[in-house]
Protein backbone atom coordinates (compact mmCIF):
# COMPACT_ATOMS: atom_id res chain seq x y z
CA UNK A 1 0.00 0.00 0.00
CA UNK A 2 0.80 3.78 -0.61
CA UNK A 3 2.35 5.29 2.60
CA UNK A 4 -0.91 7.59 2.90
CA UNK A 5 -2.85 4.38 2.85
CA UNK A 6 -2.30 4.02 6.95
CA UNK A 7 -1.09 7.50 7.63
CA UNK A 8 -4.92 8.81 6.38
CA UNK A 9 -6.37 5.85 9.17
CA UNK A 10 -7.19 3.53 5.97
CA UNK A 11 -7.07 -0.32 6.71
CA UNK A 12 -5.77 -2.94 4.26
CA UNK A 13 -5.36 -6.28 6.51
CA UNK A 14 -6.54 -10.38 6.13
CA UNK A 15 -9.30 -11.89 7.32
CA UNK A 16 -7.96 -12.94 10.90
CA UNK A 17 -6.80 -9.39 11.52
CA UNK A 18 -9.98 -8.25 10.32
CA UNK A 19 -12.24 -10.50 12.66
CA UNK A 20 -9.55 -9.20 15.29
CA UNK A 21 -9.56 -5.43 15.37
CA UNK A 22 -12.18 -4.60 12.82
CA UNK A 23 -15.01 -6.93 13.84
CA UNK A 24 -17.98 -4.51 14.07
CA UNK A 25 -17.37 -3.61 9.99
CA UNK A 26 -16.83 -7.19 9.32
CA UNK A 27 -20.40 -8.36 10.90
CA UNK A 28 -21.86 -4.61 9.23
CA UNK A 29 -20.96 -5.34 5.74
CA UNK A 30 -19.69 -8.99 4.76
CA UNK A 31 -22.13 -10.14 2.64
CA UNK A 32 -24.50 -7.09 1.99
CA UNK A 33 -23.08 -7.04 -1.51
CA UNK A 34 -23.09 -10.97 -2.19
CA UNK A 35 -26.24 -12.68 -1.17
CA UNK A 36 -24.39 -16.26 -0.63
CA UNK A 37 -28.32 -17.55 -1.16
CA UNK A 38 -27.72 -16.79 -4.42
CA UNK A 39 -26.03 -19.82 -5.33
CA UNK A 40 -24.01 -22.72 -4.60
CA UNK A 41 -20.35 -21.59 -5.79
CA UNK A 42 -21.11 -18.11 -3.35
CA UNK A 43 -21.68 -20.44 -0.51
CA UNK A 44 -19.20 -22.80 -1.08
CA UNK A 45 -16.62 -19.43 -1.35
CA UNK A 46 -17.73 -18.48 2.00
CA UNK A 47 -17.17 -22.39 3.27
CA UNK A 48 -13.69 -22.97 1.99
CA UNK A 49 -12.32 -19.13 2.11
CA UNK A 50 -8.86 -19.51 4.08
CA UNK A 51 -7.70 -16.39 2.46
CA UNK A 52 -8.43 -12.92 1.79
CA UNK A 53 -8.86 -8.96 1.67
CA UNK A 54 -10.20 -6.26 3.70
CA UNK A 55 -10.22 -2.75 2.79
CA UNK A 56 -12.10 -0.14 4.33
CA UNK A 57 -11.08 3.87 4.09
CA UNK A 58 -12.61 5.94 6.31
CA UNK A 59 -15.33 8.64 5.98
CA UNK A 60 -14.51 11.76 3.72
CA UNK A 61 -10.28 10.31 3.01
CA UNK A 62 -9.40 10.70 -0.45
CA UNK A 63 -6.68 8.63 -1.22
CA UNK A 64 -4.47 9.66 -4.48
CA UNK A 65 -2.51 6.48 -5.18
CA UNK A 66 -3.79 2.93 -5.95
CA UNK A 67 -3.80 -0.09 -3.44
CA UNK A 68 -2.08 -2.71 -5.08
CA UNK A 69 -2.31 -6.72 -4.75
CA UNK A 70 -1.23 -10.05 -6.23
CA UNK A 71 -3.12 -12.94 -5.72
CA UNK A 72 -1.61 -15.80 -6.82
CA UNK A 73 -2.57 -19.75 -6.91
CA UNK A 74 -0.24 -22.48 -6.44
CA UNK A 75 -1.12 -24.64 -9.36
CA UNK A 76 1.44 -27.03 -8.78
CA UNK A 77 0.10 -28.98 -6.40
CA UNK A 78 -3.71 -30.20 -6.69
CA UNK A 79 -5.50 -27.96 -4.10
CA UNK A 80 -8.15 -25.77 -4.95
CA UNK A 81 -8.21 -22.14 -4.41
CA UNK A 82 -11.14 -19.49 -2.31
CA UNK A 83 -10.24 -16.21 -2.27
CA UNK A 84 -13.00 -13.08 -0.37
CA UNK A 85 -12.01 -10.07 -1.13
CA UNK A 86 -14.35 -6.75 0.58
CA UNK A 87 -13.77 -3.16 -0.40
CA UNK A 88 -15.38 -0.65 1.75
CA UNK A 89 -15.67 3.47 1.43
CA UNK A 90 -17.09 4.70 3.89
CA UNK A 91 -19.07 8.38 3.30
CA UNK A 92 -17.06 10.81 0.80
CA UNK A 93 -14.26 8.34 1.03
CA UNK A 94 -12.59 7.34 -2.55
CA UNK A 95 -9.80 5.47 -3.59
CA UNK A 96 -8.24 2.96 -6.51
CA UNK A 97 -8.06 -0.83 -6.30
CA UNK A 98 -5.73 -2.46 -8.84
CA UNK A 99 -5.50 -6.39 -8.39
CA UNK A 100 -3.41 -9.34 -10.20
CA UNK A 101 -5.26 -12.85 -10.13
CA UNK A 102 -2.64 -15.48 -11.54
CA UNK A 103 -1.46 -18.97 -11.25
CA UNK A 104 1.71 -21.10 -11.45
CA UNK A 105 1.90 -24.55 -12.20
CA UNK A 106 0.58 -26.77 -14.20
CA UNK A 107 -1.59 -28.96 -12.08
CA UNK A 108 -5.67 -29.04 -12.40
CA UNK A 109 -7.41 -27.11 -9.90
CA UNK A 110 -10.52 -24.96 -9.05
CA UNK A 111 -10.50 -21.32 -7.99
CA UNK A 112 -13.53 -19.42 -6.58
CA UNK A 113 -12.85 -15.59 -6.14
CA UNK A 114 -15.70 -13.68 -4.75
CA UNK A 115 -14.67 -9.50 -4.38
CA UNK A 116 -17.34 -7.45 -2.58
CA UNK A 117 -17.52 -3.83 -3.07
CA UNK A 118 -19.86 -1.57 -0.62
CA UNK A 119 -19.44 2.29 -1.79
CA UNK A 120 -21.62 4.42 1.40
CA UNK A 121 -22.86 7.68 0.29
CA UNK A 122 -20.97 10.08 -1.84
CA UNK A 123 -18.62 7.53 -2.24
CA UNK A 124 -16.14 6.44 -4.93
CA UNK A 125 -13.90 3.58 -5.81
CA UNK A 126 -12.15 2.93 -9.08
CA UNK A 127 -11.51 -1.34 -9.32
CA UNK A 128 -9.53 -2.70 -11.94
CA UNK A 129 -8.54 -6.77 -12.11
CA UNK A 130 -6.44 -8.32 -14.30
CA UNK A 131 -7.70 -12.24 -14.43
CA UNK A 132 -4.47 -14.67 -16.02
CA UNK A 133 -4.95 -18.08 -14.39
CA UNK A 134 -3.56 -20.80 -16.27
CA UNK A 135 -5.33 -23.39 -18.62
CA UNK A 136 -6.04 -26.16 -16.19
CA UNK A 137 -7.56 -23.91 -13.88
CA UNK A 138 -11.57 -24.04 -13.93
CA UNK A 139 -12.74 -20.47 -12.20
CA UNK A 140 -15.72 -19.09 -11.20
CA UNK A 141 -15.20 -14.96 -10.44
CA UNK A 142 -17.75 -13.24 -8.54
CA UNK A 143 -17.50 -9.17 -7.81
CA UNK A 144 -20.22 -7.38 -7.18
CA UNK A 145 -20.79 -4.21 -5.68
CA UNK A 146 -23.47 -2.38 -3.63
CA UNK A 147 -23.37 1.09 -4.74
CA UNK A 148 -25.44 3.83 -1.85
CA UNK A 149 -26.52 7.64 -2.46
CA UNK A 150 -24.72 9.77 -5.12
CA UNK A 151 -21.73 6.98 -4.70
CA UNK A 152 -20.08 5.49 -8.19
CA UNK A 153 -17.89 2.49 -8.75
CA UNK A 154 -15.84 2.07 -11.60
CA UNK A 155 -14.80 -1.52 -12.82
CA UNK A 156 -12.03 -1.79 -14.96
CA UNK A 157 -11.85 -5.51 -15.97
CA UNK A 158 -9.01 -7.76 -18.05
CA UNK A 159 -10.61 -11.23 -18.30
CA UNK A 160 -7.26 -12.98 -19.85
CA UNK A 161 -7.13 -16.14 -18.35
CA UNK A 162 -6.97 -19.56 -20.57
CA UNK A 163 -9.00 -22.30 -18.45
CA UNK A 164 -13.06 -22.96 -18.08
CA UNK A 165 -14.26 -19.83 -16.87
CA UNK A 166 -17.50 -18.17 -15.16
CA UNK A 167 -17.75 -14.37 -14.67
CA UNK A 168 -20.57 -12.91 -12.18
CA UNK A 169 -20.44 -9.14 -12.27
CA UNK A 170 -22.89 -7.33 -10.56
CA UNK A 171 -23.48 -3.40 -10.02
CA UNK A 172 -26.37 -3.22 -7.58
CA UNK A 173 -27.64 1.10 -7.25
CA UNK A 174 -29.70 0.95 -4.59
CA UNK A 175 -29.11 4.85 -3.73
CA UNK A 176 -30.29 7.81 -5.35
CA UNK A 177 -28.05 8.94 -8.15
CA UNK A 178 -25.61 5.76 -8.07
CA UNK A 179 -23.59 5.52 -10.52
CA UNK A 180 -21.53 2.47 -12.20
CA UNK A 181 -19.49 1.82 -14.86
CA UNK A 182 -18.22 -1.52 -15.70
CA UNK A 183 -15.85 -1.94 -18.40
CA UNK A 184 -14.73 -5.42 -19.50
CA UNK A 185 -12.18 -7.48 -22.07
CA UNK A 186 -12.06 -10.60 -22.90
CA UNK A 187 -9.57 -12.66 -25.06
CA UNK A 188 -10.21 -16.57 -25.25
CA UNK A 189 -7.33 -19.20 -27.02
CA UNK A 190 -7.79 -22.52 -27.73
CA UNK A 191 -10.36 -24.76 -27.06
CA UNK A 192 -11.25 -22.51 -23.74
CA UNK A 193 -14.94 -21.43 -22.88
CA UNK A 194 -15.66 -18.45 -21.02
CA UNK A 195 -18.87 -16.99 -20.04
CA UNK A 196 -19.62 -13.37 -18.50
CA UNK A 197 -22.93 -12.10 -17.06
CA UNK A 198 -22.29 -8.37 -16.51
CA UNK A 199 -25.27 -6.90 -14.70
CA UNK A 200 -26.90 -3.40 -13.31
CA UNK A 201 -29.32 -3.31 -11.32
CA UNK A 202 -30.86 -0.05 -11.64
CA UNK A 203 -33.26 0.36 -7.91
CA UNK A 204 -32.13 3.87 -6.68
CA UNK A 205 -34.02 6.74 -8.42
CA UNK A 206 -31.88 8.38 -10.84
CA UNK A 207 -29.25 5.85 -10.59
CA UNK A 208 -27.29 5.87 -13.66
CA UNK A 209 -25.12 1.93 -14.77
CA UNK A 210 -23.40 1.73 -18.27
CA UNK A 211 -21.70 -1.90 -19.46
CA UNK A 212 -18.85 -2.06 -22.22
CA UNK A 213 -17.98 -5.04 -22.97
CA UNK A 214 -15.44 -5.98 -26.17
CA UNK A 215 -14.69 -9.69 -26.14
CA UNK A 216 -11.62 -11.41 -28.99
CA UNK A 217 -11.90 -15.31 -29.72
CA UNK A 218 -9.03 -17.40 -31.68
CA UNK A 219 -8.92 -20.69 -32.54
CA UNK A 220 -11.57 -23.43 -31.39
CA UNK A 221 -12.72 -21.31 -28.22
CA UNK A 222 -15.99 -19.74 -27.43
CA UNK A 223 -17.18 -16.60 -25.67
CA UNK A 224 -20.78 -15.56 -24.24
CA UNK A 225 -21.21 -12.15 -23.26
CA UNK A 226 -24.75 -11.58 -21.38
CA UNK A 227 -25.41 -7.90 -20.29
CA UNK A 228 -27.98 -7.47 -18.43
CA UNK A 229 -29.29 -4.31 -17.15
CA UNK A 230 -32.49 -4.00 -15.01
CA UNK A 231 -34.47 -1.28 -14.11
CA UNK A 232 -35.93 -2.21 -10.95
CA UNK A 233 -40.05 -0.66 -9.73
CA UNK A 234 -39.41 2.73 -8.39
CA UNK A 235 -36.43 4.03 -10.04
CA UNK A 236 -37.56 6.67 -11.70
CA UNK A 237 -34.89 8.88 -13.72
CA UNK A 238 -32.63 5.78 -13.95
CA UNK A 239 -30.61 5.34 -17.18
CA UNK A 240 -29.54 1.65 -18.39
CA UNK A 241 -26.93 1.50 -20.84
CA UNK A 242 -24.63 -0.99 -22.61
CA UNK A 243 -22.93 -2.17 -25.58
CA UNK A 244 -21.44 -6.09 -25.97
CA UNK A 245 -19.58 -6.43 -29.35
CA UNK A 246 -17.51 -9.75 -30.24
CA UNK A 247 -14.47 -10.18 -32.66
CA UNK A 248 -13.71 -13.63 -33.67
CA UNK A 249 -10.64 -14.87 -35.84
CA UNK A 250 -11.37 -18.32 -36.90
CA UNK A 251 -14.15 -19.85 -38.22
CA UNK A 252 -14.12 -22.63 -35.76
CA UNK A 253 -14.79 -20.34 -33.21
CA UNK A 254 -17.89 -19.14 -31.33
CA UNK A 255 -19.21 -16.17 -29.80
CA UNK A 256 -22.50 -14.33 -28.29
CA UNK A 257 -23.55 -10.86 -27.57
CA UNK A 258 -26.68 -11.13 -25.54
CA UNK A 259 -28.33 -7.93 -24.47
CA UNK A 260 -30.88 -7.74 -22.02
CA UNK A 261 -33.23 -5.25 -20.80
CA UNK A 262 -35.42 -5.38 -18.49
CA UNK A 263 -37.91 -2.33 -17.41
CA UNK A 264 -40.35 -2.36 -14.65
CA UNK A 265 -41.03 1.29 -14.57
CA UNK A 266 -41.68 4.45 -16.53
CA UNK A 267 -39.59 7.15 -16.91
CA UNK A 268 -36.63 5.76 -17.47
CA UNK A 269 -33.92 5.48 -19.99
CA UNK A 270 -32.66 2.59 -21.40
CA UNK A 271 -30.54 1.72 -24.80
CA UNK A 272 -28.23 -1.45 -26.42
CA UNK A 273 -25.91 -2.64 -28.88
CA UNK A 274 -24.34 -5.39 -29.69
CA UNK A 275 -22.32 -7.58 -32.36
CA UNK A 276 -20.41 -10.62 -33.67
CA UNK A 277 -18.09 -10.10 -36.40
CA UNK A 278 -15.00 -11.19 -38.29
CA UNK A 279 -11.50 -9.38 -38.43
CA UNK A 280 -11.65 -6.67 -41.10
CA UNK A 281 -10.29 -8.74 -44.27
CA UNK A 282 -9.59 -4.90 -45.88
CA UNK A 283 -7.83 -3.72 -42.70
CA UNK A 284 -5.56 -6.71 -42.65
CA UNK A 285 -4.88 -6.28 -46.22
CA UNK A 286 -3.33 -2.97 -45.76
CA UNK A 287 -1.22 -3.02 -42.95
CA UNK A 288 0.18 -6.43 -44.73
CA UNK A 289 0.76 -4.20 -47.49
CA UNK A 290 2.74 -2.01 -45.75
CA UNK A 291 5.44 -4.23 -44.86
CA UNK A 292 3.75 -5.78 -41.13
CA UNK A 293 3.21 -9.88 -40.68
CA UNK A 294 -0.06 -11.27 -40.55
CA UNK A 295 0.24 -12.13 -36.77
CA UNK A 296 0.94 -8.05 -36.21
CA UNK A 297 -1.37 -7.00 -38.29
CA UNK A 298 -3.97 -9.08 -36.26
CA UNK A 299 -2.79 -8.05 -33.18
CA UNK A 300 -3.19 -4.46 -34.46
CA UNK A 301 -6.67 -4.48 -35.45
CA UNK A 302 -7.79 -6.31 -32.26
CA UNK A 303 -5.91 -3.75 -30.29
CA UNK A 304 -8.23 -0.97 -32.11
CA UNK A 305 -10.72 -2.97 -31.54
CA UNK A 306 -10.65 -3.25 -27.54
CA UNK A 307 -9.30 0.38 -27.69
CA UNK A 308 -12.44 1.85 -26.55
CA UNK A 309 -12.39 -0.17 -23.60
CA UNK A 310 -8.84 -0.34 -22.81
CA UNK A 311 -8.91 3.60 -22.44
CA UNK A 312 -11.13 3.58 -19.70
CA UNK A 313 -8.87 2.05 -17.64
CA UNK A 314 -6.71 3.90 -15.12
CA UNK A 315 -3.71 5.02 -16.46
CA UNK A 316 -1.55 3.33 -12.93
CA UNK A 317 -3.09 -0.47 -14.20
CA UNK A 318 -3.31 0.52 -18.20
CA UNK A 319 0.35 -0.60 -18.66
CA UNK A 320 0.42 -4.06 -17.45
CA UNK A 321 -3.39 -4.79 -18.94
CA UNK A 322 -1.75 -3.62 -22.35
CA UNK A 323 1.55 -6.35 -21.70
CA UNK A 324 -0.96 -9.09 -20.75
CA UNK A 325 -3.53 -8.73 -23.67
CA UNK A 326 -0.08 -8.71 -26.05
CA UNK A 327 0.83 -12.19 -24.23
CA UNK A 328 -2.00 -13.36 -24.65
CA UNK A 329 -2.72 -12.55 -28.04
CA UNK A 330 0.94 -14.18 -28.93
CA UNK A 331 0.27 -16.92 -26.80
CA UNK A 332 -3.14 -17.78 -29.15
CA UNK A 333 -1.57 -17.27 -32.44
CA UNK A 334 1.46 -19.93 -31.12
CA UNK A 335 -1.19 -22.34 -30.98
CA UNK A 336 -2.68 -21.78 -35.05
C-alpha cells in the first residue's frame, strides 16, 4: 500500500486481523453485496475461504494512489483455491483498487474468487482486475458491488485467463443517483470457454449503470457475453446502458452478444448494442501491405478494436493490462 494508505487511518489487513480489530465492519458489511443464497459456488466461497482482503477507508479520506495486490494460486500442487475479497468506502471516502489474479503450475485445480464492493454515500472507488490463471484452472469470479446515495464504482476488468471460466459481475444502485461503470475485455485461445454475465441493477431513483464489454476469440474457443441491465419498480430517472460487441478470428470459433433489458417502470432510460463479427479482411490487407506480418497485423486491429475499452482504464493499471492482452494474443496465435 501507498504510505498515505495508513497514515490517512485507511485499513488494508486479512481476514484474521480483520475478525480481530475490525469486527464490528466485518459483521456490518460482509455479505451485503453478495447474497451467498444466491447460489451454490457463493456459498461454497464463504465455506472454503482460508484467504483474503479487507479494505475499508474511512469517511470523507481521499486517497491519491492505488492499493495494489497479487493474488496468486499455487497450481502445482492439486489444491483448490477461495479467495474473499471486501472493499469498503465509507461516506465521501474514494480510492483505486488495482489487483493481479494469476497462477503457477501446471496442475488441475478450481479457484472461486468472490470481491465485494460496498461504496456508502458520496462515495467512490475505481476497481480494476487483471484475471491470467492458467489453462487447467476451472474459475468461477464473482465481484459485485453495492453502490449507496450519489456513490459510483468504476470496474475496470481484463478477463485474460486460458482455463473454463464463469464471470458474475454485478453493479447493484440501490441509492439515489448511483452511478456504475463496468468496463470489461475478454480474449479466449484454444479450445477454452468463457462466459460473462455483466449486470446493473438499476433500484435507486436516478441511478445511472453503463456496461462495455469488447470480447476477442481465436482458434476453437468460445465466448458468451450476457449484459444485463435491469431497471428495478421505483427508479424513476434511472438510465440503463450498454454495448457487448464480439471479434472472432477463426471460423471454428464461437461467440455471443446477448443484451438484455429489463424495465419495470416508466420514466426511465434505457438503450443497447451489440455484435459478432470477423477481423476486417480490408484492414488486414493494408497493414500487410505495408510491410507488417499477418500475426501483427492481427494483433493491431484487435488492439483498435478493444481500444475503446482499454482507455477507460486507469492510467496506474493501463500498462500491465496492455503487456498481458499482447501475451496473450501471442500466446493464441502460437497455438494456429
Amino acid at each position: 500500500a501507498a504510505p498515505e494508505f495508513a497514515a490517512k487511518g485507511a485499513v488494508a489487513c486479512d481476514w484474521a486481523t480483520a475478525l480481530a480489530e475490525h469486527g464490528d465492519l466485518v459483521e456490518k458489511y460482509f455479505g451485503r453485496a453478495a447474497s451467498f443464497r444466491e447460489n451454490r459456488l457463493l456459498a461454497e466461497n464463504v465455506a472454503q475461504m482460508k484467504q483474503g482482503l479487507f479494505v475499508y477507508v474511512p469517511k470523507g479520506v481521499k486517497l491519491a494512489e492505488p492499493l495494489t495486490v497479487t493474488y496468486q494460486q499455487d497450481a502445482g500442487k492439486k489444491q483448490d483455491f477461495a479467495l474473499h475479497v471486501l472493499l469498503l468506502a465509507d461516506q465521501d471516502a474514494e480510492f483505486s483498487y488495482f489487483e493481479k489474479v494469476v497462477s503457477r503450475g501446471g496442475e488441475k485445480a478450481t479457484a472461486n474468487l468472490v470481491v465485494e464492493i460496498c461504496a456508502l454515500a458520496g462515495s467512490r472507488i475505481k476497481y480494476a482486475g487483471i484475471d491470467r490463471l492458467g489453462q487447467n484452472i476451472t474459475a468461477y469470479l464473482k465481484r459485485v458491488a453495492w453502490v449507496g446515495r450519489d456513490a459510483k464504482v468504476d470496474w475496470a476488468m481484463g478477463m485474460l485467463s486460458d482455463g473454463q471460466i464463469l464471470g458474475d459481475y454485478d453493479s447493484n444502485l440501490y441509492g439515489q443517483g448511483a452511478k456504475a461503470e463496468m468496463n470489461v475485455i475478454a480474449i479466449t485461445i484454444g479450445d477454452q470457454v468463457q462466459g460473462l454475465n455483466t449486470v446493473v441493477n438499476n433500484y435507486g431513483k436516478k441511478s445511472d449503470g453503463h456496461i462495455l464489454q469488447h470480447g476477442v476469440i481465436l482458434q476453437k474457443s468460445c465466448l458468451v457475453f450476457n449484459g444485463i441491465g435491469h431497471v428495478m419498480k421505483g427508479a424513476k430517472g434511472a438510465n440503463a446502458q450498454q454495448e457487448n460487441r464480439v471479434l472472432m478470428l477463426s471460423r471454428s470459433a464461437r461467440g455471443d452478444a446477448n443484451p438484455i433489458l429489463l424495465i419495470d417502470d416508466n420514466d426511465v432510460f434505457a438503450g443497447h448494442a451489440a455484435s459478432v463479427g470477423r477481423v476486417d479482411e480490408q484492414q488486414l490487407y493494408y497493414l500487410m501491405s505495408r510491410g507488417l506480418s499477418k500475426p501483427l497485423a492481427e494483433r493491431l486491429v484487435i488492439r483498435g478494436f478493444l481500444g475503446p475499452v482499454l482507455t477507460k482504464i486507469p492510467e496506474a493499471s493501463r500498462q500491465p493490462l496492455f503487456e498481458m492482452v499482447e501475451r496473450k494474443l501471442i500466446d493464441g496465435q502460437e497455438m494456429e
